[in-house]
N, C-alpha and C. Protein backbone atom coordinates (compact mmCIF):
# COMPACT_ATOMS: atom_id res chain seq x y z
N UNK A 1 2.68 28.48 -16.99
CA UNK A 1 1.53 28.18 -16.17
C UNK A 1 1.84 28.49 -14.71
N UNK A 2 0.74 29.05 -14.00
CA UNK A 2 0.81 29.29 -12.42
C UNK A 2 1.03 28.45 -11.58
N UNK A 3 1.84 28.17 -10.77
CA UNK A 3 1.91 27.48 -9.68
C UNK A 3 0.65 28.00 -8.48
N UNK A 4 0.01 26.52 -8.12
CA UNK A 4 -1.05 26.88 -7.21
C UNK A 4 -1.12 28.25 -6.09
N UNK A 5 -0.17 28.53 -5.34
CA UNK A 5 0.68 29.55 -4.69
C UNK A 5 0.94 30.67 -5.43
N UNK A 6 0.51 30.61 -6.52
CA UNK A 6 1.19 31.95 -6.97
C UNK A 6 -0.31 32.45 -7.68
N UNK A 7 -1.45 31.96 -7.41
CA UNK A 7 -2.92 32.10 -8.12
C UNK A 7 -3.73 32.92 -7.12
N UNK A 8 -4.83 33.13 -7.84
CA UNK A 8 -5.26 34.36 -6.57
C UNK A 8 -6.26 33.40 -5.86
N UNK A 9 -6.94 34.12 -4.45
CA UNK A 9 -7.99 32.77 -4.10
C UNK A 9 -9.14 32.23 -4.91
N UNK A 10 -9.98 33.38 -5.65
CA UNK A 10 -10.94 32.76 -6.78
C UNK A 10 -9.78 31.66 -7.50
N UNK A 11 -8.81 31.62 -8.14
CA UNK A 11 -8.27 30.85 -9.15
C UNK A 11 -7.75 29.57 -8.29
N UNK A 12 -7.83 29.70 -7.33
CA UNK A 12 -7.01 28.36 -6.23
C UNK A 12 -8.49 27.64 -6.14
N UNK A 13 -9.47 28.28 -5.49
CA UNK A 13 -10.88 27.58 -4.95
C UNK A 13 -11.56 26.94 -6.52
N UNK A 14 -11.58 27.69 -7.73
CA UNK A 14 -11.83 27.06 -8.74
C UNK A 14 -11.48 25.90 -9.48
N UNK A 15 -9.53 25.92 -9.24
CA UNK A 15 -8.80 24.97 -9.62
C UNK A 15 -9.31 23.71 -8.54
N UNK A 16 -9.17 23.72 -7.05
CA UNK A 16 -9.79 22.72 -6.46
C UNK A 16 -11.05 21.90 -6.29
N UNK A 17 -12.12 22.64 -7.19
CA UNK A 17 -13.28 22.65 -7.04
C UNK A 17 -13.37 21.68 -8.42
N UNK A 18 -12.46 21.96 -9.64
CA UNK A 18 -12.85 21.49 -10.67
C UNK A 18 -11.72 20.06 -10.91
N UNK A 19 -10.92 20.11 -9.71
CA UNK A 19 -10.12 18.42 -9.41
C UNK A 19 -11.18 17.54 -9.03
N UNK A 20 -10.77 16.56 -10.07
CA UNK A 20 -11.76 15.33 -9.55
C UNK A 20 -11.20 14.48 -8.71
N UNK A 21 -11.11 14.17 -7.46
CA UNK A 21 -10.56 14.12 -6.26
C UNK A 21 -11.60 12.34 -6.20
N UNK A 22 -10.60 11.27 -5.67
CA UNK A 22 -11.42 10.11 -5.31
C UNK A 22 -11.63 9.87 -3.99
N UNK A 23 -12.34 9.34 -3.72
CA UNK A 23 -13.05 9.35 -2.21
C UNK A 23 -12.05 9.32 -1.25
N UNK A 24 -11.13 8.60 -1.52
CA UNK A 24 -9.55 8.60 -0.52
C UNK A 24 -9.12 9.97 -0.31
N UNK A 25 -9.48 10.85 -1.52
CA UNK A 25 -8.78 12.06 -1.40
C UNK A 25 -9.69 13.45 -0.97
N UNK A 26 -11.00 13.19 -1.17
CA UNK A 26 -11.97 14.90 -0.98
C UNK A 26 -11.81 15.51 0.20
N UNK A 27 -11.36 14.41 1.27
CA UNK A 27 -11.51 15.14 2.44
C UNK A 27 -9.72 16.07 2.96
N UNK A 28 -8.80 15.79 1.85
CA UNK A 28 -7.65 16.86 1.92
C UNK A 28 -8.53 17.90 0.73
N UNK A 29 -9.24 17.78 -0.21
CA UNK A 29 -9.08 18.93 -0.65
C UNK A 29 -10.65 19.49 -0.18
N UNK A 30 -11.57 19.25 0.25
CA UNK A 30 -12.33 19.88 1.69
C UNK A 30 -11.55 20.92 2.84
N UNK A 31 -10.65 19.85 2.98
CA UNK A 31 -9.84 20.82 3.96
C UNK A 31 -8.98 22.07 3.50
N UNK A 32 -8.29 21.69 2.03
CA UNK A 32 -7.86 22.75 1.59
C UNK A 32 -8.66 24.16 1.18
N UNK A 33 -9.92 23.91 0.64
CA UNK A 33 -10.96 24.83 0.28
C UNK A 33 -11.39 25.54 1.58
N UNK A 34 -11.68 25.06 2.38
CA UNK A 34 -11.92 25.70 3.42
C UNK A 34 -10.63 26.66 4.30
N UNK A 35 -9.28 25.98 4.17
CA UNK A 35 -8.57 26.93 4.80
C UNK A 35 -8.34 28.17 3.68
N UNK A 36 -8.37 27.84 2.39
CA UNK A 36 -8.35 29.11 1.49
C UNK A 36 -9.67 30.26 2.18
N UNK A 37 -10.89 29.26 1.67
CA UNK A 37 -12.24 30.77 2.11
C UNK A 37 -11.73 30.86 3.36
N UNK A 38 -11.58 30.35 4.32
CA UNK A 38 -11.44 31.11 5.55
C UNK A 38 -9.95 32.04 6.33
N UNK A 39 -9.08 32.07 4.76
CA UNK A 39 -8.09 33.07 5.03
C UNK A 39 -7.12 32.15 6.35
N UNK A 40 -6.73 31.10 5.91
CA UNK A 40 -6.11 30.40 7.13
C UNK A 40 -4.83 30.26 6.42
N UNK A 41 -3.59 31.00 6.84
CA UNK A 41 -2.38 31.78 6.12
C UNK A 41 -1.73 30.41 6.34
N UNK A 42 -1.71 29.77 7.68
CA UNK A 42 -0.90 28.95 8.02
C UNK A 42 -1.36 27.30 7.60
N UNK A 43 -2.48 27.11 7.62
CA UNK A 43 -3.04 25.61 6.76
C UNK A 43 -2.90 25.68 5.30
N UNK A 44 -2.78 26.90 4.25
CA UNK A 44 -2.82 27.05 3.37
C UNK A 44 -0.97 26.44 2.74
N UNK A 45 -0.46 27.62 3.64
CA UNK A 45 0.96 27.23 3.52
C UNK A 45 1.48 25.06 3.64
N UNK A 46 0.84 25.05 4.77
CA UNK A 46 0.89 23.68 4.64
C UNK A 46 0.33 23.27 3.43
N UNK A 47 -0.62 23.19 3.05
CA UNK A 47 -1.16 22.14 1.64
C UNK A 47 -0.18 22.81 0.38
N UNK A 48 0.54 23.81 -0.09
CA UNK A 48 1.32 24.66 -0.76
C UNK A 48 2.56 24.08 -0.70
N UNK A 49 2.90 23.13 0.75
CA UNK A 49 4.43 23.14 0.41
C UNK A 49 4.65 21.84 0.06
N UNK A 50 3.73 21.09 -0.31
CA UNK A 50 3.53 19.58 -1.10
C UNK A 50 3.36 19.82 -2.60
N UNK A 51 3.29 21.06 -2.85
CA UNK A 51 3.73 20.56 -4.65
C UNK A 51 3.02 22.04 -5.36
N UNK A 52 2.87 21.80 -6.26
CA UNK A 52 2.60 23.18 -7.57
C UNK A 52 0.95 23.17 -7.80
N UNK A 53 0.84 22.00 -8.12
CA UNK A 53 -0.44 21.56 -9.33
C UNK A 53 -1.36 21.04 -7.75
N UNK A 54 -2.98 21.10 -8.56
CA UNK A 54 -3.85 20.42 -7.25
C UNK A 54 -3.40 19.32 -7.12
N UNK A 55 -3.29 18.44 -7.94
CA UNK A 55 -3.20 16.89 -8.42
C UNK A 55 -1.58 16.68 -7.41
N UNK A 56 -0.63 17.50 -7.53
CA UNK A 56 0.78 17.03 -6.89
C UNK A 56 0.41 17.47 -5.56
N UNK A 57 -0.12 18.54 -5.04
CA UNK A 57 -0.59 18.65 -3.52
C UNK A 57 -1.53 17.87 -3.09
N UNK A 58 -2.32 17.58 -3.30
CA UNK A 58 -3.62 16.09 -3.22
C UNK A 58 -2.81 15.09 -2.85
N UNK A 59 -1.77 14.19 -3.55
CA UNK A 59 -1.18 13.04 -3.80
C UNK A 59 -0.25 12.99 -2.56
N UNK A 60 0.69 14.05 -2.30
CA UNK A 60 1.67 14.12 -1.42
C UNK A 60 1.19 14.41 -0.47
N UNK A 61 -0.15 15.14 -0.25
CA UNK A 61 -0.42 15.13 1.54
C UNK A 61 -1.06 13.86 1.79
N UNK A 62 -2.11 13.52 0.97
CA UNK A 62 -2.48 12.31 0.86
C UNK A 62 -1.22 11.27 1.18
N UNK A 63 -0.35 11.27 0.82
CA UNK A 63 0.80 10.19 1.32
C UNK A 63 1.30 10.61 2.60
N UNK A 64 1.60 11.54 3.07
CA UNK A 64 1.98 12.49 3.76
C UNK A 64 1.53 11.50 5.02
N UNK A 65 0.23 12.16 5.15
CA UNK A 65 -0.63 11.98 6.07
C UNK A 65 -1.01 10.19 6.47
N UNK A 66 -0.70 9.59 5.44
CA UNK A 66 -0.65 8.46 5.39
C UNK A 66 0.67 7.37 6.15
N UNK A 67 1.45 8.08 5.85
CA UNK A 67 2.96 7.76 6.20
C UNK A 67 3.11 8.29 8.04
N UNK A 68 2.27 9.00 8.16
CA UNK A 68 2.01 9.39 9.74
C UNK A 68 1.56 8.49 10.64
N UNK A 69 0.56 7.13 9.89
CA UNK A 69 0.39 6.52 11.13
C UNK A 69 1.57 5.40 11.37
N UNK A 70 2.91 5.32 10.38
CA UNK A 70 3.44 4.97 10.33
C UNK A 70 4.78 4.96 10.82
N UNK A 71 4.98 5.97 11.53
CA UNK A 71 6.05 7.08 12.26
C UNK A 71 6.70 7.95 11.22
N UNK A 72 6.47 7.74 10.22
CA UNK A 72 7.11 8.62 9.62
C UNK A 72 6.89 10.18 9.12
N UNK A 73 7.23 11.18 9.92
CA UNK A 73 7.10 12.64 9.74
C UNK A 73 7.84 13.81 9.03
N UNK A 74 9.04 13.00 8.34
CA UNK A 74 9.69 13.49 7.49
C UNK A 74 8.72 14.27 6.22
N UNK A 75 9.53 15.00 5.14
CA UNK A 75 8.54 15.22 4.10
C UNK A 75 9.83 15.22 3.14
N UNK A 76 10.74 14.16 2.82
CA UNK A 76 10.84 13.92 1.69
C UNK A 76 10.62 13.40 0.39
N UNK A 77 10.91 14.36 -0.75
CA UNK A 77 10.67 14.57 -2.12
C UNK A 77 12.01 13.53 -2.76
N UNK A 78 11.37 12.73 -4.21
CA UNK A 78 11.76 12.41 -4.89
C UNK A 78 12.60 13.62 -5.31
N UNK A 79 12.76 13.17 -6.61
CA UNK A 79 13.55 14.54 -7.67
C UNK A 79 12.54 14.59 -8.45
N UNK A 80 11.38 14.05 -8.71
CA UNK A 80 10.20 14.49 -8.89
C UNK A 80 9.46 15.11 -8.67
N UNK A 81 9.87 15.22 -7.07
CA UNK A 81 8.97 16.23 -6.11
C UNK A 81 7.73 15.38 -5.56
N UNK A 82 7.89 14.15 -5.67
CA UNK A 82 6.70 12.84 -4.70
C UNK A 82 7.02 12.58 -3.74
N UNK A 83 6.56 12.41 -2.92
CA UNK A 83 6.28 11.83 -1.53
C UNK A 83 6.57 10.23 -1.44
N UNK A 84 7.64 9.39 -1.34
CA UNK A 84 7.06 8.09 -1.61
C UNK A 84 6.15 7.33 -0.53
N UNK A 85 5.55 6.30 -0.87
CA UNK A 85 4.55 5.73 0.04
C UNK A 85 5.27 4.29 0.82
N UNK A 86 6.30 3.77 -0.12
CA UNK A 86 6.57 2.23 -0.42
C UNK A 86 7.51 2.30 1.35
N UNK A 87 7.23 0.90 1.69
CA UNK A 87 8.12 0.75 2.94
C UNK A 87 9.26 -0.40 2.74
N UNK A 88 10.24 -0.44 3.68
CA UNK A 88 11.56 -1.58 3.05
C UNK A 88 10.78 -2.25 3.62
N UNK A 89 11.41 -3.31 2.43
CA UNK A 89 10.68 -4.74 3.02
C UNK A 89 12.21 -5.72 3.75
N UNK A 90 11.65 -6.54 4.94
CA UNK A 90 12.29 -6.65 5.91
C UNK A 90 13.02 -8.26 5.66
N UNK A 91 11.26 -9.27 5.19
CA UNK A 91 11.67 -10.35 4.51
C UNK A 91 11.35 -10.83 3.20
N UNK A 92 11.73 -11.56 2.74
CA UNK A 92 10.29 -12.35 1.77
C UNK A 92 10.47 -13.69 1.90
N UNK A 93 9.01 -14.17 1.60
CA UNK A 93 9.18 -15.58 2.19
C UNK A 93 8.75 -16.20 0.80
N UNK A 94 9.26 -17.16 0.40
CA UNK A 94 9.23 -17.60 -1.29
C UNK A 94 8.50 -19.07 -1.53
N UNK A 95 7.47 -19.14 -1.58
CA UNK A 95 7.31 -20.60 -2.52
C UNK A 95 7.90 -21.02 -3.28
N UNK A 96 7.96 -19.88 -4.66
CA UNK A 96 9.36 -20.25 -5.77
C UNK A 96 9.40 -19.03 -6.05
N UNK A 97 9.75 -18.31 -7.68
CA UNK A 97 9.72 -17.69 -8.55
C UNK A 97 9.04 -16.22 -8.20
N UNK A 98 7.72 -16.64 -8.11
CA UNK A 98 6.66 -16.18 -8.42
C UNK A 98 5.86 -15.71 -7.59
N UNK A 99 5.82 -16.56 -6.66
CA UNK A 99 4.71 -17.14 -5.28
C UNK A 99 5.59 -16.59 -3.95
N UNK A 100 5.73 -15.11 -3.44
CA UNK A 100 6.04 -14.72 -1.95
C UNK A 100 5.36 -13.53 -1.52
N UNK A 101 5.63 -13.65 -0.07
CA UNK A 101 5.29 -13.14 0.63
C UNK A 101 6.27 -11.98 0.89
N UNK A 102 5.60 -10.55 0.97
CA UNK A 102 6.62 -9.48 1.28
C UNK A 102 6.00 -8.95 2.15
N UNK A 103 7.34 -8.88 3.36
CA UNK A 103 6.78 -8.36 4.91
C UNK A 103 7.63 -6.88 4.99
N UNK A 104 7.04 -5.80 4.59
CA UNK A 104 7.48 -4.70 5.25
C UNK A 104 7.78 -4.30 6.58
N UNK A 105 8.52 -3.46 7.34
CA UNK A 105 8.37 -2.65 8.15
C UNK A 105 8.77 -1.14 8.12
N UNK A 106 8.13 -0.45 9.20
CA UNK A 106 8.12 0.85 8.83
C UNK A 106 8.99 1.79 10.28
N UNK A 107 9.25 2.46 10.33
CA UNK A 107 10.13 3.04 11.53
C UNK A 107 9.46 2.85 12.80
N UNK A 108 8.14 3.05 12.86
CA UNK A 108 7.92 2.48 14.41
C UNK A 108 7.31 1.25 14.71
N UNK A 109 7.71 0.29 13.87
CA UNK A 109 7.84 -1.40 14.13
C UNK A 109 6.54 -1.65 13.49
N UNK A 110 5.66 -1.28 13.02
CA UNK A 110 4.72 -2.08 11.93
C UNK A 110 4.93 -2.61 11.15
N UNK A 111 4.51 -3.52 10.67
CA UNK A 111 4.81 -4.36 9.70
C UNK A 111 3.46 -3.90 8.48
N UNK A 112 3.78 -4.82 7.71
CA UNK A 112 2.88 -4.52 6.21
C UNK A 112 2.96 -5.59 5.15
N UNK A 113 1.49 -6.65 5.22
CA UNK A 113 2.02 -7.39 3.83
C UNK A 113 1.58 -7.40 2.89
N UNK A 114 2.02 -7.82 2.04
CA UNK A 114 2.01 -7.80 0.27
C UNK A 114 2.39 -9.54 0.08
N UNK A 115 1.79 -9.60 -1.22
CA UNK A 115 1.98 -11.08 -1.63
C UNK A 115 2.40 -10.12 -3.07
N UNK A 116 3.00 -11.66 -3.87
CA UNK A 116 3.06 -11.50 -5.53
C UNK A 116 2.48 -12.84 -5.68
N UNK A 117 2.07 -13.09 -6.78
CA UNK A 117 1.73 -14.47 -6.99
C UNK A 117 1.37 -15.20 -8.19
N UNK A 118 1.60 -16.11 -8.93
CA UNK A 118 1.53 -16.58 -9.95
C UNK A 118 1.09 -18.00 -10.26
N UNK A 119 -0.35 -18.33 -11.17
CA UNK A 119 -0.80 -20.08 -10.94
C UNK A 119 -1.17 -20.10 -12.47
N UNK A 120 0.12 -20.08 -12.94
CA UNK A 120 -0.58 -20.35 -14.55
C UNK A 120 0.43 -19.06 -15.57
N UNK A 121 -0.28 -18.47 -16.04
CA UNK A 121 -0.48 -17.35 -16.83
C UNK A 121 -0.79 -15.90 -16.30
N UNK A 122 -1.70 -16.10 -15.46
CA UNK A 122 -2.09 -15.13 -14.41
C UNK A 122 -1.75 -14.85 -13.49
N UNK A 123 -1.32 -13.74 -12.53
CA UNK A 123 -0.90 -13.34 -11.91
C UNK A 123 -1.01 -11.64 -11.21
N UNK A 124 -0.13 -11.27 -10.08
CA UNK A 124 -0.26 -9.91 -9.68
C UNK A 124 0.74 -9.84 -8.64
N UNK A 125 0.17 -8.82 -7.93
CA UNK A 125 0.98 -8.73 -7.01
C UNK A 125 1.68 -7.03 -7.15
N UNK A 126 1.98 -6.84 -5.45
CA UNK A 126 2.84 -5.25 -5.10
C UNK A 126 3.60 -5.58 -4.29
N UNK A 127 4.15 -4.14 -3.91
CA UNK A 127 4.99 -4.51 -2.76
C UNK A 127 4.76 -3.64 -1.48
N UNK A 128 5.23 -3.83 -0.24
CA UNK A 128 4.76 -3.07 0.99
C UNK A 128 4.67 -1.61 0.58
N UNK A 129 3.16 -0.85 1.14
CA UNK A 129 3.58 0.60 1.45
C UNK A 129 2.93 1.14 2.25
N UNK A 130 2.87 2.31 2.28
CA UNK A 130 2.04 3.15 3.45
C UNK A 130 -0.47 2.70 3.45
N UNK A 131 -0.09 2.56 2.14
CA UNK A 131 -1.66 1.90 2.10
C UNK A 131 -2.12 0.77 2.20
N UNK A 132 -1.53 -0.13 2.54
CA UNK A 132 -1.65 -1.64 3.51
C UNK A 132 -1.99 -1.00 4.57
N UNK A 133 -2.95 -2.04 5.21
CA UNK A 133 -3.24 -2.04 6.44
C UNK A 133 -1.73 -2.00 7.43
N UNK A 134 -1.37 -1.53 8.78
CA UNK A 134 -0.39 -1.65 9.67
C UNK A 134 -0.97 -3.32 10.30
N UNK A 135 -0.22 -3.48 10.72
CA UNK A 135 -0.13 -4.88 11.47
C UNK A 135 1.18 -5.11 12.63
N UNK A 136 0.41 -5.40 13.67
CA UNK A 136 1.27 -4.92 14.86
C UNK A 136 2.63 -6.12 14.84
N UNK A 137 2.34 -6.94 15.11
CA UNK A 137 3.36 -8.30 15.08
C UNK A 137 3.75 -8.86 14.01
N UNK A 138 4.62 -9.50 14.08
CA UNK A 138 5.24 -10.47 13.29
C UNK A 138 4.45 -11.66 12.89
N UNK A 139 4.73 -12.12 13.74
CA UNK A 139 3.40 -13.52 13.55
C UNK A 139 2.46 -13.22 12.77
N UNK A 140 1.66 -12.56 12.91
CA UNK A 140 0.71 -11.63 12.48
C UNK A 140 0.64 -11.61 11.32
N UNK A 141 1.72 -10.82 10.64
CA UNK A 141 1.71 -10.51 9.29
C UNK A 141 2.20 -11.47 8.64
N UNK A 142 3.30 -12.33 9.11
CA UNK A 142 3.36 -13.92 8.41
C UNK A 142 2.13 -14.55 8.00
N UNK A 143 1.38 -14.13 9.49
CA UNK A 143 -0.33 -15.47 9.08
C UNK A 143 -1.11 -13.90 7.91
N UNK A 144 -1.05 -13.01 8.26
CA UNK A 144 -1.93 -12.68 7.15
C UNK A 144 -1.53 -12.75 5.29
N UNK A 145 -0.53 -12.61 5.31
CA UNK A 145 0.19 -13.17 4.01
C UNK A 145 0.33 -14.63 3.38
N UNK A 146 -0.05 -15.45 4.62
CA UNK A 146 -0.38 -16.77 4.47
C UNK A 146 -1.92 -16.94 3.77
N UNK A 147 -2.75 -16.14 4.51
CA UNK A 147 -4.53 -15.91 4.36
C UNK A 147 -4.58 -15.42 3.21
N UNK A 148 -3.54 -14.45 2.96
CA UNK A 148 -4.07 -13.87 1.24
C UNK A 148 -3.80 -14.61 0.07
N UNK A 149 -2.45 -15.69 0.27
CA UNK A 149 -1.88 -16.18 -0.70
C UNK A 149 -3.24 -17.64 -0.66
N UNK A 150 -3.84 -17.88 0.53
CA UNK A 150 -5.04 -19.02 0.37
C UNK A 150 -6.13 -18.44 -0.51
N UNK A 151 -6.39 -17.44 -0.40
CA UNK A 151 -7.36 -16.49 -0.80
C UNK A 151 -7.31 -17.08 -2.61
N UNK A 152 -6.52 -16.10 -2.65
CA UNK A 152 -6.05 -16.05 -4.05
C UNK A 152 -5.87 -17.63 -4.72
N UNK A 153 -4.77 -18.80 -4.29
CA UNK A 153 -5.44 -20.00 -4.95
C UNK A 153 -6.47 -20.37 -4.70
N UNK A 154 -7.37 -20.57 -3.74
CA UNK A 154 -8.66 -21.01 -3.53
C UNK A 154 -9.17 -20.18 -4.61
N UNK A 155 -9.35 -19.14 -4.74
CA UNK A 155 -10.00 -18.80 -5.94
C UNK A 155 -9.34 -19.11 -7.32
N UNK A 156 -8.39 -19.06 -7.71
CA UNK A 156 -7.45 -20.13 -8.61
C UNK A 156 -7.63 -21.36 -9.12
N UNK A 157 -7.77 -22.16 -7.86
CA UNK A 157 -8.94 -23.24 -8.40
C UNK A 157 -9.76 -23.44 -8.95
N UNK A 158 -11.19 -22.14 -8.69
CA UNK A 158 -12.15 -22.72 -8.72
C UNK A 158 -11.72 -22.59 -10.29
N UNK A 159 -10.87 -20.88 -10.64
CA UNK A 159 -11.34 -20.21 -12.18
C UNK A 159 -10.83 -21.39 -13.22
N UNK A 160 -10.36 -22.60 -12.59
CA UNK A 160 -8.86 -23.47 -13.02
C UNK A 160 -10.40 -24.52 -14.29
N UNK A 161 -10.97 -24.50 -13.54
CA UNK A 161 -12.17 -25.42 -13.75
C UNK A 161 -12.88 -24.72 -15.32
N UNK A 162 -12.31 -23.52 -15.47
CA UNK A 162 -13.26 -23.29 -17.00
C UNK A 162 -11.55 -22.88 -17.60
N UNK A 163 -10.54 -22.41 -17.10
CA UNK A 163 -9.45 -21.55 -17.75
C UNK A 163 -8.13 -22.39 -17.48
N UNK A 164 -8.05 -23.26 -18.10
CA UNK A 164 -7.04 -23.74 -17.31
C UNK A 164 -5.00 -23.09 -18.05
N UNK A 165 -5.70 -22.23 -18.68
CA UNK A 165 -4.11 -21.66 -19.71
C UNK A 165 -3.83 -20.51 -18.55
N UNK A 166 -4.64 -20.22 -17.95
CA UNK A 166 -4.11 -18.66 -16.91
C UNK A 166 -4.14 -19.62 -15.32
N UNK A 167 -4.74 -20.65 -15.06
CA UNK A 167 -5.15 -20.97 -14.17
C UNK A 167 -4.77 -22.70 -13.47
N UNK A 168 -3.35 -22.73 -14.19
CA UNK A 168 -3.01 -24.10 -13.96
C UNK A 168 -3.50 -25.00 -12.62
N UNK A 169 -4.40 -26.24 -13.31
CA UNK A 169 -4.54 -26.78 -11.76
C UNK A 169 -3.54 -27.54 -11.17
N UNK A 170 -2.61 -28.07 -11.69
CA UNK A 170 -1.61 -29.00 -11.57
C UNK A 170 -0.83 -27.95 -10.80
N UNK A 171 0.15 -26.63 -11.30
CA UNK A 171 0.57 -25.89 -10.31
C UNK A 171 0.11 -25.42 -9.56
N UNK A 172 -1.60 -24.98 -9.33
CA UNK A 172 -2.15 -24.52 -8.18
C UNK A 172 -1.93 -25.71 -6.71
N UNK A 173 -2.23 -27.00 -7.17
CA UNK A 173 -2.16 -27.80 -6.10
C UNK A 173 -0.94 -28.28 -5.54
N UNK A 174 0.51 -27.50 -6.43
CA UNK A 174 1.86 -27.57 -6.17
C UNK A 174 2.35 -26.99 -4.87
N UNK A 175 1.30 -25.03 -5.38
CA UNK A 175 1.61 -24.14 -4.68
C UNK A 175 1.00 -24.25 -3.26
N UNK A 176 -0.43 -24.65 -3.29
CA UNK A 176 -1.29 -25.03 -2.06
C UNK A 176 -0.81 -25.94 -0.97
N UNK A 177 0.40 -27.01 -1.23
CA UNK A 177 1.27 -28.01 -1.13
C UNK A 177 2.35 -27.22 -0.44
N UNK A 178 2.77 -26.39 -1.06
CA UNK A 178 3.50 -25.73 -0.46
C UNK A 178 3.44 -24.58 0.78
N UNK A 179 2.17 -24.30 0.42
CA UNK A 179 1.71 -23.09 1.20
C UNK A 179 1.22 -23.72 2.83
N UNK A 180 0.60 -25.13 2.85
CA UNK A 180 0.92 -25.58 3.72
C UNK A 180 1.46 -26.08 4.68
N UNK A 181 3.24 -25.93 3.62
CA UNK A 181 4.09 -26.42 4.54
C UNK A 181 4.44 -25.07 5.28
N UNK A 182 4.15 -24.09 4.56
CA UNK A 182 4.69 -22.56 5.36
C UNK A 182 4.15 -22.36 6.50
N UNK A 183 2.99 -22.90 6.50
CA UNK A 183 1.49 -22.34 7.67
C UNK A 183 2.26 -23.33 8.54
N UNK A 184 2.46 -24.17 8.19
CA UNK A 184 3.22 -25.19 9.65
C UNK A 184 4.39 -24.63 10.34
N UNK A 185 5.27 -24.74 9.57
CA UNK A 185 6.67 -23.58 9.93
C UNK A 185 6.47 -22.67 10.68
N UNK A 186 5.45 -21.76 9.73
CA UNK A 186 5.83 -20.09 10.61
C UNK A 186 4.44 -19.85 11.31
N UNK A 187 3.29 -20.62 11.70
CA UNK A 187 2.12 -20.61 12.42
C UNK A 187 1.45 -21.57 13.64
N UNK A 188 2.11 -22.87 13.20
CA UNK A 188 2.42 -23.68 14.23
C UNK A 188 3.02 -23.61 15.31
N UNK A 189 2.08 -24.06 16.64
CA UNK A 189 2.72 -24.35 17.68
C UNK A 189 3.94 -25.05 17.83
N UNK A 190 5.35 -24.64 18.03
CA UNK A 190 6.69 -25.04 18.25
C UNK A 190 7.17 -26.07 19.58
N UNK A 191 7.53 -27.26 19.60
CA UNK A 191 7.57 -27.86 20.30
C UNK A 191 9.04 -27.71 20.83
N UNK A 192 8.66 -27.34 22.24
CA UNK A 192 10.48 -26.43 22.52
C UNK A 192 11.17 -28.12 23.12
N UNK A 193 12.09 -28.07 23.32
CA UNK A 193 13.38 -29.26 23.60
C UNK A 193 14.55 -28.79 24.54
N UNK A 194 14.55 -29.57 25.87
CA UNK A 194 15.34 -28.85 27.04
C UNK A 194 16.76 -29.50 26.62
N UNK A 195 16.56 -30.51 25.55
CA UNK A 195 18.07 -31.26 25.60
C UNK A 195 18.63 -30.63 23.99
């Protein structure tokens, strides 16, 4: 099979035309279609040196470009040939097991959070990457990881009320217990001491 680069322009503009591209993504392959019809040697080359297939050039500039507002301008490849998105994470802050907070940062000091979380049976959770929102401070991303993990039991609760095998209420009001003591800790005004 042809590598995208090695197809003629009818077979490149067809192959892009017939990718089903999600709204995150039409406007790289908009841009790619257009630098093909308009014979643009040097934008072409760019979208070409992210991968073979539409689908592996889509994904990796798409990360690419993503990872840019992040400082990062590198373009390294897995051994897959992917782009990764994921950022180190810096802390995590733990209720127990199940229940933390993951604070990324990225090379030019953004941060990024992610929760995991678990009240029952049910559960989720990721970890930091380039498609989180950036978040300038620290504080910041402590309290917004605080807001999501409320989010999520407050709604926990309510589902606790018809489901209670995925939706423990007894550990939801463990974790809520706990989650309050975090908001005090790391959101609270600190009472400084000269002695």
């Amino acid at each position: 099979m042809k590598t995208l680069s090695q197809m003629t322009k009818e077979e490149k503009l067809q192959a892009l035309t017939e990718y089903h591209a999600c709204r995150r993504e039409q406007h790289i392959v908009s841009r790619y279609i257009r630098a093909i019809q308009e014979d643009d040697k040097e934008q072409t080359a760019y979208f070409e040196g992210f991968g073979e297939s539409v689908h592996h050039i889509v994904q990796n500039v798409n990360t690419y470009e993503r990872r840019l507002i992040f400082g990062y301008v590198d373009r390294q490849f897995n051994e897959y040939g992917w782009i990764s998105g994921m950022l180190p994470i810096v802390e995590e802050i733990r209720l127990d097991n199940s229940n933390v907070i993951h604070i990324g940062q990225s090379v030019n000091g953004m941060y990024v959070v992610t929760v995991g979380w678990c009240t029952g049976t049910a559960g989720g959770g990721s970890r930091p990457s380039v498609w989180e929102e950036p978040i300038a401070g620290y504080k910041e991303a402590v309290a917004s990881g605080i807001r999501q993990l409320e989010r999520i039991y407050n709604d926990a609760e309510r589902r606790s009320l018809t489901d209670r095998g995925n939706y423990n209420p007894k550990y939801i009001r463990r974790l809520k217990a706990g989650l309050q003591e975090l908001k005090r800790r790391y959101t609270a005004p600190q009472q400084l001491s000269l002695f």
